[in-house]
C-alpha atoms as a PDB file:
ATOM      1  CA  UNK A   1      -4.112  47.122   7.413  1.00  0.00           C
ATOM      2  CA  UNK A   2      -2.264  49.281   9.835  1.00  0.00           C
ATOM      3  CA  UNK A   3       0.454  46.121  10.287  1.00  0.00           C
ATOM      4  CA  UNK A   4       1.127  45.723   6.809  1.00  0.00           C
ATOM      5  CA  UNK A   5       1.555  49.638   5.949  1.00  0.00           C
ATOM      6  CA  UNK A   6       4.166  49.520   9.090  1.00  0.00           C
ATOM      7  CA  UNK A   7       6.036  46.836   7.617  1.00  0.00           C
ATOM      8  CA  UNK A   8       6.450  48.390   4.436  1.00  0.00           C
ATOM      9  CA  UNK A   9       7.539  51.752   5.626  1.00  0.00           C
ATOM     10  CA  UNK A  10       9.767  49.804   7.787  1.00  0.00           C
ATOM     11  CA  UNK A  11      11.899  47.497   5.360  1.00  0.00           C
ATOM     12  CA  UNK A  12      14.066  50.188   3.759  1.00  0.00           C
ATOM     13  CA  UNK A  13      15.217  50.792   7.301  1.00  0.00           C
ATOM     14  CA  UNK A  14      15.298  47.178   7.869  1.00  0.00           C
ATOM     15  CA  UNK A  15      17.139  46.159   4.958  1.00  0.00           C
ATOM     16  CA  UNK A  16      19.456  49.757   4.686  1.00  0.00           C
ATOM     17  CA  UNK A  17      23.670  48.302   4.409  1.00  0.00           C
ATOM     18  CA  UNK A  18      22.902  44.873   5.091  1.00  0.00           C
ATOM     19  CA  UNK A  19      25.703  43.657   3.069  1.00  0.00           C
ATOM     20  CA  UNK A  20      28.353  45.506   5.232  1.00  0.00           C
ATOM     21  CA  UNK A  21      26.614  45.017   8.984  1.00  0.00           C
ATOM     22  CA  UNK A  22      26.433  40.752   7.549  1.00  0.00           C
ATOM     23  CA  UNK A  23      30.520  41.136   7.082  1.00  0.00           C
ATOM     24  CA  UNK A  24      31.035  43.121  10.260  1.00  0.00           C
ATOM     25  CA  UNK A  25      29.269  40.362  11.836  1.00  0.00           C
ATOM     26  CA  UNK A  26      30.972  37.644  10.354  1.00  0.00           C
ATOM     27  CA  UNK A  27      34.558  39.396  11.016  1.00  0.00           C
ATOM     28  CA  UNK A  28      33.944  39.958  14.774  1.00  0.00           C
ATOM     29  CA  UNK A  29      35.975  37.209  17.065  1.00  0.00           C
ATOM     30  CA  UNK A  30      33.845  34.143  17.945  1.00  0.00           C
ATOM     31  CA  UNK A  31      32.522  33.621  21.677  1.00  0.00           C
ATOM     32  CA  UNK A  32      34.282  31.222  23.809  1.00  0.00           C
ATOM     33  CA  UNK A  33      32.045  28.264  24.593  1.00  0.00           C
ATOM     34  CA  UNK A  34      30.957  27.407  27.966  1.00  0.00           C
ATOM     35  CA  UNK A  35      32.796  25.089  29.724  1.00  0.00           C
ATOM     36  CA  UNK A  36      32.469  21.461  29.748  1.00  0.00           C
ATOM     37  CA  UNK A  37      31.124  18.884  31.936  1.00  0.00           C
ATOM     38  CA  UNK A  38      34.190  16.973  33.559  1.00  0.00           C
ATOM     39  CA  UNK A  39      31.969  13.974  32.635  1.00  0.00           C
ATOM     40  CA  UNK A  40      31.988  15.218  28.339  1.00  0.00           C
ATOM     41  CA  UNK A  41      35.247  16.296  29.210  1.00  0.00           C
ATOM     42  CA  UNK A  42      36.451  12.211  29.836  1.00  0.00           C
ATOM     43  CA  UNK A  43      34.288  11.379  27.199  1.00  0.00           C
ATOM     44  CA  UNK A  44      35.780  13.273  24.313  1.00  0.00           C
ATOM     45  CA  UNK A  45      39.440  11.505  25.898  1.00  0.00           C
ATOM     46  CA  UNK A  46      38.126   8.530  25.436  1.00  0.00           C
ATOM     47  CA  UNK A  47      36.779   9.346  21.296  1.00  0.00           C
ATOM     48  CA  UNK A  48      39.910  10.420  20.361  1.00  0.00           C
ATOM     49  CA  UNK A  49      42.145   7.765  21.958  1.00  0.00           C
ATOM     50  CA  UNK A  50      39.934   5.444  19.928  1.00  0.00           C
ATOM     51  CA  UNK A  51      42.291   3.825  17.669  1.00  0.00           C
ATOM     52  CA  UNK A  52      41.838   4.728  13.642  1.00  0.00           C
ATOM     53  CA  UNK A  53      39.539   2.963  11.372  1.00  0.00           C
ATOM     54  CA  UNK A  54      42.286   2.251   9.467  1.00  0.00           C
ATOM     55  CA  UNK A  55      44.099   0.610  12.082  1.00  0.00           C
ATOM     56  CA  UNK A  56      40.986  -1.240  13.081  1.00  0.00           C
ATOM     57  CA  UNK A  57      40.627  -2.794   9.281  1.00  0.00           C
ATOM     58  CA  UNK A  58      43.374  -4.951   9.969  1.00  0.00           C
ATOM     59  CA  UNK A  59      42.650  -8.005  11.267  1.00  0.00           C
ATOM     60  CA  UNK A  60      45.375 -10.374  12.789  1.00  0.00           C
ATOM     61  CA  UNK A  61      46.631 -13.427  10.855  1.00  0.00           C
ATOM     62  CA  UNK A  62      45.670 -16.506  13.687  1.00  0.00           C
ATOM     63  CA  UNK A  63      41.713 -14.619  13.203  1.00  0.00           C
ATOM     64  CA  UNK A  64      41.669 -14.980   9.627  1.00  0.00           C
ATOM     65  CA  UNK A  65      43.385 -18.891   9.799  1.00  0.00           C
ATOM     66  CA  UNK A  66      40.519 -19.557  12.367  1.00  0.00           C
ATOM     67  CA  UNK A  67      38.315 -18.246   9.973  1.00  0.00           C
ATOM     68  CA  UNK A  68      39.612 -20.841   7.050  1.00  0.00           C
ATOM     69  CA  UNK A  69      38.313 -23.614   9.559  1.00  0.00           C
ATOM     70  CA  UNK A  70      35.035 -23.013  10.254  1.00  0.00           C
ATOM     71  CA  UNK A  71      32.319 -24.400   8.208  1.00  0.00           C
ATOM     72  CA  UNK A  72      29.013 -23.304   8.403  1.00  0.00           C
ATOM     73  CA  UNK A  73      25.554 -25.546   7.608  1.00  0.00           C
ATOM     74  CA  UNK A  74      22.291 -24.397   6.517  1.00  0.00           C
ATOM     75  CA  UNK A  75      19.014 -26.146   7.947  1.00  0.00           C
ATOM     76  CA  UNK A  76      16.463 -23.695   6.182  1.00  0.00           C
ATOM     77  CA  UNK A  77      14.357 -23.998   3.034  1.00  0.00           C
ATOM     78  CA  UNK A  78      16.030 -24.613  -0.181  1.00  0.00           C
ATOM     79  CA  UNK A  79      16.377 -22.407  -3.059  1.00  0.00           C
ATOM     80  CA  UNK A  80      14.276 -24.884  -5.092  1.00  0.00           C
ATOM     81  CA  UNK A  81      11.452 -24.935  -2.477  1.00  0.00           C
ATOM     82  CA  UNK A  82      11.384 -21.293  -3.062  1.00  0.00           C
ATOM     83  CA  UNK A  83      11.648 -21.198  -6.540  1.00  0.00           C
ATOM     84  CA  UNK A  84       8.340 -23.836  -7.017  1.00  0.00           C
ATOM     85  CA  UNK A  85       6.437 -21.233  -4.579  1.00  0.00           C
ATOM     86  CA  UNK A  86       7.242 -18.650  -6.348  1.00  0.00           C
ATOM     87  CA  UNK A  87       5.831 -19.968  -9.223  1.00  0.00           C
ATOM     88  CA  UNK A  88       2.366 -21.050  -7.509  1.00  0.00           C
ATOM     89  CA  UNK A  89       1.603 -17.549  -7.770  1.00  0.00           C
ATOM     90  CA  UNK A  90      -0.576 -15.997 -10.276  1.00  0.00           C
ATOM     91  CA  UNK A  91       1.232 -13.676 -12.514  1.00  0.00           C
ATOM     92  CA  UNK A  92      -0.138 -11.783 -15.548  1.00  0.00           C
ATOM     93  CA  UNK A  93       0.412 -13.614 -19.114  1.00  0.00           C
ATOM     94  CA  UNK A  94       0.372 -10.499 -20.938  1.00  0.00           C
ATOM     95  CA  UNK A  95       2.518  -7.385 -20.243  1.00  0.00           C
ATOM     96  CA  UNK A  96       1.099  -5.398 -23.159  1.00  0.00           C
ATOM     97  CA  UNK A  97      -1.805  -3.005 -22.965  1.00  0.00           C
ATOM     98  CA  UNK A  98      -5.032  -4.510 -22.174  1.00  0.00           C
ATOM     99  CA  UNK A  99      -8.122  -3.446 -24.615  1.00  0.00           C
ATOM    100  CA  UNK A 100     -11.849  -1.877 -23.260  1.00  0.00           C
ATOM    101  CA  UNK A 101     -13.728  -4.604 -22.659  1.00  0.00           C
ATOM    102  CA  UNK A 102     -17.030  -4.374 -24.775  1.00  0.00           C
ATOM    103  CA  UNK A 103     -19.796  -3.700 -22.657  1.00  0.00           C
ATOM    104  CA  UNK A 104     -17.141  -1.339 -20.165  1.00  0.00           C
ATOM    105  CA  UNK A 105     -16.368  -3.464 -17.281  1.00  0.00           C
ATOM    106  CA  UNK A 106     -14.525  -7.150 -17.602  1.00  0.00           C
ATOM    107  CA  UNK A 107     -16.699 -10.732 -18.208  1.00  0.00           C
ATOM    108  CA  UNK A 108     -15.913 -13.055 -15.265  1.00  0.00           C
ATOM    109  CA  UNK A 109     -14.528 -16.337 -16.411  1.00  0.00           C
ATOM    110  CA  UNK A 110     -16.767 -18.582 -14.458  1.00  0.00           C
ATOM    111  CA  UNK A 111     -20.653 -18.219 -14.092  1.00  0.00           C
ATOM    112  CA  UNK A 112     -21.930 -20.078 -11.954  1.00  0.00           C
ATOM    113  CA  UNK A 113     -25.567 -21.594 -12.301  1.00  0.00           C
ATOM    114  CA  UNK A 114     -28.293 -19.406 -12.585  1.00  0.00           C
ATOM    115  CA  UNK A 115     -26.850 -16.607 -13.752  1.00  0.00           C
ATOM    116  CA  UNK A 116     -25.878 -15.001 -16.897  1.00  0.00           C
ATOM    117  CA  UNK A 117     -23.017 -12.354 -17.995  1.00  0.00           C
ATOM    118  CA  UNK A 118     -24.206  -8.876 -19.977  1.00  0.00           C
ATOM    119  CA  UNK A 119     -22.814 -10.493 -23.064  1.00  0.00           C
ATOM    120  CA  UNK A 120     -25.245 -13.681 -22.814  1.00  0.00           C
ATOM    121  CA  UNK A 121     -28.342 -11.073 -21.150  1.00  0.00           C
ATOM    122  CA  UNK A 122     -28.168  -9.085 -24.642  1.00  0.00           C
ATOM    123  CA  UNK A 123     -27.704 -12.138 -27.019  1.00  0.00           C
ATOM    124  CA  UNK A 124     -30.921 -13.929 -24.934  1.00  0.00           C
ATOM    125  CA  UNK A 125     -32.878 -10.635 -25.460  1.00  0.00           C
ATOM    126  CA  UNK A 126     -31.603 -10.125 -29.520  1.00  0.00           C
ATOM    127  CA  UNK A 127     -32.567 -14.094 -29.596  1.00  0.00           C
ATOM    128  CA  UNK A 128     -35.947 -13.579 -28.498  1.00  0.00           C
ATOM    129  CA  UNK A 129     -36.918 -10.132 -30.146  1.00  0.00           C
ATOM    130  CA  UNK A 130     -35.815 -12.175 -33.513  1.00  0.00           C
ATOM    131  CA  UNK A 131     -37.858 -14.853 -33.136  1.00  0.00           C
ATOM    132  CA  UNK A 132     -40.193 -15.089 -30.149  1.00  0.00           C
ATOM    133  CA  UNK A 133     -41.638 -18.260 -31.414  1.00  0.00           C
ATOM    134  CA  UNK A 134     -38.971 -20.269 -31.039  1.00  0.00           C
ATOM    135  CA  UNK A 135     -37.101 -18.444 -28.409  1.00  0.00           C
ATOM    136  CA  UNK A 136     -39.875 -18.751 -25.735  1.00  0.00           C
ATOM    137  CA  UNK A 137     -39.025 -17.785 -21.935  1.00  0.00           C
ATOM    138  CA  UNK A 138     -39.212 -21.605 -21.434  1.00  0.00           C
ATOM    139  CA  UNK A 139     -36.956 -22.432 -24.305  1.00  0.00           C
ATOM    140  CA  UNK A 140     -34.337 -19.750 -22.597  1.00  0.00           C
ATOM    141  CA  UNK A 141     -34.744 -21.034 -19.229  1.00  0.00           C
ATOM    142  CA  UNK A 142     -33.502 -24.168 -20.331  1.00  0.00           C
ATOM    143  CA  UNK A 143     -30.763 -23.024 -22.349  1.00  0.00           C
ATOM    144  CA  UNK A 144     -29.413 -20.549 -19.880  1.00  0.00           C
ATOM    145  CA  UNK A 145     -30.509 -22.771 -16.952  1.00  0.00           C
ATOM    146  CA  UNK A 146     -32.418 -20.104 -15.143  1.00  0.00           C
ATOM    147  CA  UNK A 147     -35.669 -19.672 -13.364  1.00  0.00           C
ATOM    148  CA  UNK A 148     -38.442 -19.686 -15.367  1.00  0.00           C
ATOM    149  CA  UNK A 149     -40.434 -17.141 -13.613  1.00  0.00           C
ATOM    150  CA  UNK A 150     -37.236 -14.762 -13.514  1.00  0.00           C
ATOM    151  CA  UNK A 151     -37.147 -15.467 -17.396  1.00  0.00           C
ATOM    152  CA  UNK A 152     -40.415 -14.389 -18.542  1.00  0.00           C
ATOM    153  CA  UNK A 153     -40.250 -11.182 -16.044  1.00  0.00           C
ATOM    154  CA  UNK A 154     -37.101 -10.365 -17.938  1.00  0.00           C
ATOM    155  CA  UNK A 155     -38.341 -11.127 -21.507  1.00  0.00           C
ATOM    156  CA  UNK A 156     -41.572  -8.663 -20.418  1.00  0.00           C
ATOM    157  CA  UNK A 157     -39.797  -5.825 -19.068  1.00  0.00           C
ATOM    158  CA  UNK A 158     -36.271  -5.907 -20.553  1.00  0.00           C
ATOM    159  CA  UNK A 159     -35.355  -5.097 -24.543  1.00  0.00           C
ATOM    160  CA  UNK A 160     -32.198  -4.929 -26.185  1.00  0.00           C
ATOM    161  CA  UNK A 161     -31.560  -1.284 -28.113  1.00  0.00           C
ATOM    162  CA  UNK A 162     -31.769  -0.225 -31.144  1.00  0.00           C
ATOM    163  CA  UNK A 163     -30.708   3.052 -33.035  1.00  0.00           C
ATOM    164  CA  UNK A 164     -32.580   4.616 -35.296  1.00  0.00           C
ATOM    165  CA  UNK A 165     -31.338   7.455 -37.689  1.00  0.00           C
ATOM    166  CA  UNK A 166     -33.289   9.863 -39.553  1.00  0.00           C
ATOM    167  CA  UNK A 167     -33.793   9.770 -43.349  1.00  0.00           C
ATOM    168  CA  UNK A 168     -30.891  11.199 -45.188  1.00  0.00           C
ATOM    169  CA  UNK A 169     -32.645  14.487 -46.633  1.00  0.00           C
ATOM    170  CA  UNK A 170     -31.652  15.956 -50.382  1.00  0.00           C
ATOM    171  CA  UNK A 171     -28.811  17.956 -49.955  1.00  0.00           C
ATOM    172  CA  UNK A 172     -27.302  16.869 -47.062  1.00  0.00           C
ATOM    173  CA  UNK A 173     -23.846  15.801 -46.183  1.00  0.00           C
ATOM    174  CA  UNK A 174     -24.224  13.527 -42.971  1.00  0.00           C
ATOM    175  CA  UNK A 175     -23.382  10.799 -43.099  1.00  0.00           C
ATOM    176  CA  UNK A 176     -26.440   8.410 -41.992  1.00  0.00           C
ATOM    177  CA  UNK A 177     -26.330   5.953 -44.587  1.00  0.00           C
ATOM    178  CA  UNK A 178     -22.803   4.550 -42.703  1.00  0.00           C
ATOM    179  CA  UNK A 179     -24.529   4.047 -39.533  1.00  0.00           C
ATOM    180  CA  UNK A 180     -26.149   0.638 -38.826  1.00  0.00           C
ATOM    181  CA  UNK A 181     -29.431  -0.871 -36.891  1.00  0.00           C
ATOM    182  CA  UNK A 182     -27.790  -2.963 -34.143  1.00  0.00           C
ATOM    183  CA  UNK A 183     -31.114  -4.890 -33.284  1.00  0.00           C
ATOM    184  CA  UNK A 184     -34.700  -5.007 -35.205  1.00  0.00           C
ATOM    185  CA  UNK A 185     -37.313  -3.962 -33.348  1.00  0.00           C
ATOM    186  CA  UNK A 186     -40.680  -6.233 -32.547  1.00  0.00           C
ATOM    187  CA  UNK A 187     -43.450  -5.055 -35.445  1.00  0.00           C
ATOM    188  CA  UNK A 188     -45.716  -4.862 -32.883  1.00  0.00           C
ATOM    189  CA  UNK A 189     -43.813  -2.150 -30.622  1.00  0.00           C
ATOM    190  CA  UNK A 190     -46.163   0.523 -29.065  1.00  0.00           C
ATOM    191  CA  UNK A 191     -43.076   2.767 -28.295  1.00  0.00           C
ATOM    192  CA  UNK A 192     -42.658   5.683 -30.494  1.00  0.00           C
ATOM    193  CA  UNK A 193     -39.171   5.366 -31.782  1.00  0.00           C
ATOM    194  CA  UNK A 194     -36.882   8.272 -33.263  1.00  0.00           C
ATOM    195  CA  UNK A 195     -36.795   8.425 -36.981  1.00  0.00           C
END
């Protein structure tokens, strides 16, 4: 506290004519610099007996007929061996904007055995809610080519979801009747559901 009420008191002081003291300053002779090294001394000789860069960019006629003579061959890689490499590599097809994929992150391409994407989980699960008779866990098993015991764990425990709206009531300006059931439920579903 005490520093900072010093330093203000002590700026006007500080700062009082600075414009003339800075040209008195700059108007006063400059020192003479120490002397020199003998060994700087010879250098500095030597810098400025260097001839000109313009006299160096001339280069004398027998150099540049030498020059005419030589001829130079190339062992390396050639351009078309670099060209085919380059084109090895995986580029993108598309340069425009790419789109959300659906279910937020990107479907591989390959799946290998055994496995299924989100995209065939959900259609497996919608399959089965619609029509558990003929859509059994072994029926899926062998579609999907997955375990069987894996399959029936997931048809127990897993369900695809639905969305249920409330009854448009008299009077009311939502709009309900535009939104759609994505999946129907099982009839026999214990789970309360929203209406």
């Amino acid at each position: 506290m005490m520093g900072k009420v010093l330093s203000v008191v002590s700026r006007p002081f500080r700062n009082y004519n600075v414009g003339n003291r800075a040209a008195k300053r700059i108007a006063q002779e400059k020192p003479k610099p120490a002397p020199r090294h003998p060994s700087t001394i010879k250098y500095l000789k030597d810098t400025v007996d260097l001839p000109s860069s313009k006299d160096s960019a001339k280069i004398p006629e027998e150099y540049l007929s030498r020059l005419k003579q030589v001829y130079v061959k190339s062992e390396g890689p050639s351009a078309s061996d670099s060209e085919t490499d380059a084109s090895k590599r995986k580029l993108p097809k598309t340069r425009g904007a790419y789109s959300d994929p659906e279910y937020g992150f990107f479907e591989p391409e390959v799946i290998p055995t055994g496995k299924i994407s989100m995209r065939q989980a959900i259609e497996l699960l919608i399959r089965h809610q619609d029509d558990p008779d003929k859509w059994t866990a072994q029926m899926v098993a062998k579609e999907y080519k997955l375990d069987l015991v894996l399959t029936q764990q997931m048809l127990l425990y897993f369900r695809a979801y639905e969305m249920w709206m409330p009854p448009k009531k008299a009077g009311s300006k939502r709009p309900q009747d535009s939104v759609k059931k994505f999946i129907i439920p099982p009839k026999d579903d214990p789970l309360p559901r929203i209406k």
